[in-house]
C-alpha atoms as a PDB file:
ATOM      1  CA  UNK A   1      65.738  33.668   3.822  1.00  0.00           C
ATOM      2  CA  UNK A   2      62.152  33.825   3.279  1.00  0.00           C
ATOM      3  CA  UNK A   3      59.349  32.606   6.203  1.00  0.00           C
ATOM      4  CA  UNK A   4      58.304  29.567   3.315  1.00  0.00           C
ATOM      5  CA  UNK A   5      61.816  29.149   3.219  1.00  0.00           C
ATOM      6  CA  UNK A   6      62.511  28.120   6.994  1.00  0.00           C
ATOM      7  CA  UNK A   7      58.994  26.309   7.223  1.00  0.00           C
ATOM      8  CA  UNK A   8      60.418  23.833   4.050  1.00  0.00           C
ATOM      9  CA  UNK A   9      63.682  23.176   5.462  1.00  0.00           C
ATOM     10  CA  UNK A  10      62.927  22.657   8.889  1.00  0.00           C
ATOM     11  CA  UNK A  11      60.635  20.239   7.970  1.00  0.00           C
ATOM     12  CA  UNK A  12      63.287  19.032   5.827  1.00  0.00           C
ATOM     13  CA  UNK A  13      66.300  18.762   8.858  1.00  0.00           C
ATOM     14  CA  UNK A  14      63.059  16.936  10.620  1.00  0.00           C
ATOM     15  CA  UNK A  15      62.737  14.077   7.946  1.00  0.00           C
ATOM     16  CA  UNK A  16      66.459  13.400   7.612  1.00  0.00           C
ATOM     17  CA  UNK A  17      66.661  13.528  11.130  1.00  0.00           C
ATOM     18  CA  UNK A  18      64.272  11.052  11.758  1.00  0.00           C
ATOM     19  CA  UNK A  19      65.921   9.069   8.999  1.00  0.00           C
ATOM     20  CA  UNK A  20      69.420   9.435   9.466  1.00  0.00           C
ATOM     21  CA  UNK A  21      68.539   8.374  12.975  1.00  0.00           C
ATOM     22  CA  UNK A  22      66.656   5.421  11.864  1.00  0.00           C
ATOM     23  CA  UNK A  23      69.070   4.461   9.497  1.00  0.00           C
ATOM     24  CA  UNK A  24      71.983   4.746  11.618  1.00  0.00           C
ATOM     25  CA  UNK A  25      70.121   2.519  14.236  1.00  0.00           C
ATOM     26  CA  UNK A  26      69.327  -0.379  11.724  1.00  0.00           C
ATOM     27  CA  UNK A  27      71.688  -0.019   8.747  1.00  0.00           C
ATOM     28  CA  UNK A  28      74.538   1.404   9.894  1.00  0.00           C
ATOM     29  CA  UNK A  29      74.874  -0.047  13.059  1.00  0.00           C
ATOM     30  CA  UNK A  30      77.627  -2.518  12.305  1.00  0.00           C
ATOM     31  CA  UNK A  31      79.678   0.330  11.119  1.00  0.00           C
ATOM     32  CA  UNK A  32      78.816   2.311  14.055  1.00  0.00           C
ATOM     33  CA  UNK A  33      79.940  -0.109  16.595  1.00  0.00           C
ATOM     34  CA  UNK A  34      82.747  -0.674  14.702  1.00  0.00           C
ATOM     35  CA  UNK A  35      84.336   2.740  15.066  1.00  0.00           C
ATOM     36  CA  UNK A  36      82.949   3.427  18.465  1.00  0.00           C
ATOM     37  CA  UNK A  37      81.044   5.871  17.131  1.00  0.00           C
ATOM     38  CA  UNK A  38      77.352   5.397  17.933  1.00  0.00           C
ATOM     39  CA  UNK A  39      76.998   7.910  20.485  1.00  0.00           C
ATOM     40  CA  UNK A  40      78.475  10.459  18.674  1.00  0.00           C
ATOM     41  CA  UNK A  41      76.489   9.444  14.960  1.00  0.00           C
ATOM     42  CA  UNK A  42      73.442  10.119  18.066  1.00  0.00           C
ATOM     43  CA  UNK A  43      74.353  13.253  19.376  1.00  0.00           C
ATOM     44  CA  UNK A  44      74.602  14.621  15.547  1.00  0.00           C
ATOM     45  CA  UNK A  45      71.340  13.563  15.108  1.00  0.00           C
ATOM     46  CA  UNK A  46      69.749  15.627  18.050  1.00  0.00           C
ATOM     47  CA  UNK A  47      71.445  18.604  17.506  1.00  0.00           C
ATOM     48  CA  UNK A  48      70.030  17.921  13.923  1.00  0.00           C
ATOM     49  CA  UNK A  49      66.686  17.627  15.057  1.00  0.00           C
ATOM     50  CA  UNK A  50      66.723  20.498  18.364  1.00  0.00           C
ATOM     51  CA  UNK A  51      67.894  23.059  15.789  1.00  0.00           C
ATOM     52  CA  UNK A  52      65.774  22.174  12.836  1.00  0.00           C
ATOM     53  CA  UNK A  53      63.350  22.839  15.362  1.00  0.00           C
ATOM     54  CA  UNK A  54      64.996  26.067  15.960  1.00  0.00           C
ATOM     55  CA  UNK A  55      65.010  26.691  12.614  1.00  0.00           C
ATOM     56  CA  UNK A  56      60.958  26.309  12.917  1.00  0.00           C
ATOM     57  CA  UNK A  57      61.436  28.927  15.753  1.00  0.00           C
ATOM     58  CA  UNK A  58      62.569  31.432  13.751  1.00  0.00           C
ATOM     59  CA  UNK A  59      60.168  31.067  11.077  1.00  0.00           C
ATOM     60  CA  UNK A  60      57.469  31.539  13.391  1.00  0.00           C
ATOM     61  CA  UNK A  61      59.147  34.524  14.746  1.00  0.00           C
ATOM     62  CA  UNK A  62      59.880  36.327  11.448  1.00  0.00           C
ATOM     63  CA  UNK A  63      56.065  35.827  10.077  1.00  0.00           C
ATOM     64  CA  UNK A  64      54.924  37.031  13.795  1.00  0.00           C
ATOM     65  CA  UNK A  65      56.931  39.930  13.073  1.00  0.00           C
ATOM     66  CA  UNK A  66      57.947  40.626   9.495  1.00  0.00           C
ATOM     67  CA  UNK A  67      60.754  43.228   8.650  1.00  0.00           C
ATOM     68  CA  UNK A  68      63.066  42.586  11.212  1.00  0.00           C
ATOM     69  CA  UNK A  69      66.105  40.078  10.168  1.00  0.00           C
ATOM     70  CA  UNK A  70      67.198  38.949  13.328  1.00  0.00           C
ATOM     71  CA  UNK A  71      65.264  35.449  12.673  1.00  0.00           C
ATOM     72  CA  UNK A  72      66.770  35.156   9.527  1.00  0.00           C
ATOM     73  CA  UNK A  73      69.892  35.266  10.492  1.00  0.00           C
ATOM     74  CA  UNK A  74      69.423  33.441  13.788  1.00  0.00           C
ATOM     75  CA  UNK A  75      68.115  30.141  11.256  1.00  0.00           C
ATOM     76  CA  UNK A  76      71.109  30.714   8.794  1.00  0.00           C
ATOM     77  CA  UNK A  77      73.434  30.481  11.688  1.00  0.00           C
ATOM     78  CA  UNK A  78      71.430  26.833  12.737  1.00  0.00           C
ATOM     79  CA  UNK A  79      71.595  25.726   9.331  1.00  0.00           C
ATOM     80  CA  UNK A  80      75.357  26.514   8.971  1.00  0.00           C
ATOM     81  CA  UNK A  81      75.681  24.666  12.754  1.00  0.00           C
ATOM     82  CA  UNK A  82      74.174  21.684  11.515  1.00  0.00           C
ATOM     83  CA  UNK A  83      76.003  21.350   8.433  1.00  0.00           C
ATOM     84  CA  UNK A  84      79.528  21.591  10.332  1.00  0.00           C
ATOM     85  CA  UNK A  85      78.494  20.085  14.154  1.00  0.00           C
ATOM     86  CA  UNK A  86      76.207  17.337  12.756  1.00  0.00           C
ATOM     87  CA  UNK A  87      78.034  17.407   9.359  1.00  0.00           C
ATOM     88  CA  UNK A  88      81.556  16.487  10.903  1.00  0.00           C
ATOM     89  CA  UNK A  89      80.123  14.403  13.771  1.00  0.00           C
ATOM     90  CA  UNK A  90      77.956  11.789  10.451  1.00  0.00           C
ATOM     91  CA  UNK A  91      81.926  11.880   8.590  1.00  0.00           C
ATOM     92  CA  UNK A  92      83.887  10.836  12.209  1.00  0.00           C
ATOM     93  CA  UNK A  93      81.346   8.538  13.187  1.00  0.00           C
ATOM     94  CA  UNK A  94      81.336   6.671   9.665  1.00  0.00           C
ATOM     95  CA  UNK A  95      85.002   6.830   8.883  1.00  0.00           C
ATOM     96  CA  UNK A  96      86.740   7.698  11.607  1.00  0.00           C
ATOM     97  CA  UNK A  97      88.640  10.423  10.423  1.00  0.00           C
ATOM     98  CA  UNK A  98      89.859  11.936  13.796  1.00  0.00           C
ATOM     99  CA  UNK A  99      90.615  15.087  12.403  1.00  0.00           C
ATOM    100  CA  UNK A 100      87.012  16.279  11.985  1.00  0.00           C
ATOM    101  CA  UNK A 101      86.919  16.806  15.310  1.00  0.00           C
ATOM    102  CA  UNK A 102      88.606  20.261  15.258  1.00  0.00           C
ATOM    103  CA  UNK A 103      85.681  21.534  13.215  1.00  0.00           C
ATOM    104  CA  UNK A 104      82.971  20.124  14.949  1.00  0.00           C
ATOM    105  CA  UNK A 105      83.094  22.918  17.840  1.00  0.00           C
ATOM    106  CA  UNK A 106      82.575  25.617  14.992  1.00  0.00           C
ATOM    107  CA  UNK A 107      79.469  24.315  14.372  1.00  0.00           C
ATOM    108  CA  UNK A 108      78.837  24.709  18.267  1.00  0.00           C
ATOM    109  CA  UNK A 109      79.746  28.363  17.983  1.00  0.00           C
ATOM    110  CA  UNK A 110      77.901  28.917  14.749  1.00  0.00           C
ATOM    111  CA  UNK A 111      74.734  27.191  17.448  1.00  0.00           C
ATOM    112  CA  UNK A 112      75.547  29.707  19.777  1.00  0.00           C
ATOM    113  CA  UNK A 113      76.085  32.995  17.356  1.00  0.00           C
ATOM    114  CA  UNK A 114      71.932  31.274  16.749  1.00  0.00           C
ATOM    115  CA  UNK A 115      70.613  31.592  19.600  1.00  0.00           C
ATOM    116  CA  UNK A 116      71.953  34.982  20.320  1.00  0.00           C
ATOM    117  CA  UNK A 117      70.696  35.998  17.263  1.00  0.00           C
ATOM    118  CA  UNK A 118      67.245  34.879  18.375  1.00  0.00           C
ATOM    119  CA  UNK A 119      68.313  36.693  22.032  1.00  0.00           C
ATOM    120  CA  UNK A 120      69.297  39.742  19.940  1.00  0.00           C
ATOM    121  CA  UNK A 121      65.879  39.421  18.194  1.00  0.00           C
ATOM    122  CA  UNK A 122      63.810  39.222  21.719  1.00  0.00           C
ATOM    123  CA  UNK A 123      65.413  42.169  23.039  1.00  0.00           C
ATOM    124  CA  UNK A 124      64.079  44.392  20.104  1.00  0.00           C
ATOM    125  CA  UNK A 125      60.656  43.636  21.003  1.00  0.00           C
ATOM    126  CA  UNK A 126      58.393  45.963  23.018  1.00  0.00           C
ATOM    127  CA  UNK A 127      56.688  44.337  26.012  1.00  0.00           C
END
């Protein structure tokens, strides 16, 4: 994943993350409240957001210092945590579908394996 790359879609995640979260506040609220979901339709949207951030992170890390992959990987691992955590958590909080649940916490470890990517990253560097 190029530097450009993880510049476009973490501004990307950040738009749909401020409008997913607008939307689900204003249009989708009846459904939300419906299936007792509107915390959890939130909490997708943060983790959306903190890691698209994240994401930013590690594109500003890999054009600080280009040649090492540890960034790239670190954002691929976000990306693939907000497509299953915040993924699952959008598809249980609109349907209901229960059994999305048992995903969800591979998106938390796909998070994690992220930031110790970035951790893995840190220690590499001299100083």
């Amino acid at each position: 994943m190029q530097t450009k790359t993880m510049i476009q879609l973490a501004a990307t995640l950040g738009a749909m993350s401020v409008g997913i979260g607008a939307f689900g506040a204003h249009g989708l609220a009846d459904i939300l409240e419906s299936t007792g979901r509107t915390e959890t339709f939130e909490t997708a949207v943060k983790y959306q957001f903190y890691h698209g951030l994240a994401i930013l992170g590690c594109a500003i890390l890999s054009h600080q210092y280009p040649g090492r992959s540890d960034w790239k990987w670190a954002a691929r691992l976000f990306l693939v945590g907000i497509i299953v955590f915040s993924g699952s958590l959008y598809v249980l909080s609109l349907t209901g579908v229960t059994w999305l649940g048992a995903i969800t916490p591979l998106g938390g470890l796909a998070f994690l394996m992220g930031w110790g990517w970035m951790a893995r990253g840190a220690s590499k560097l001299n100083g």
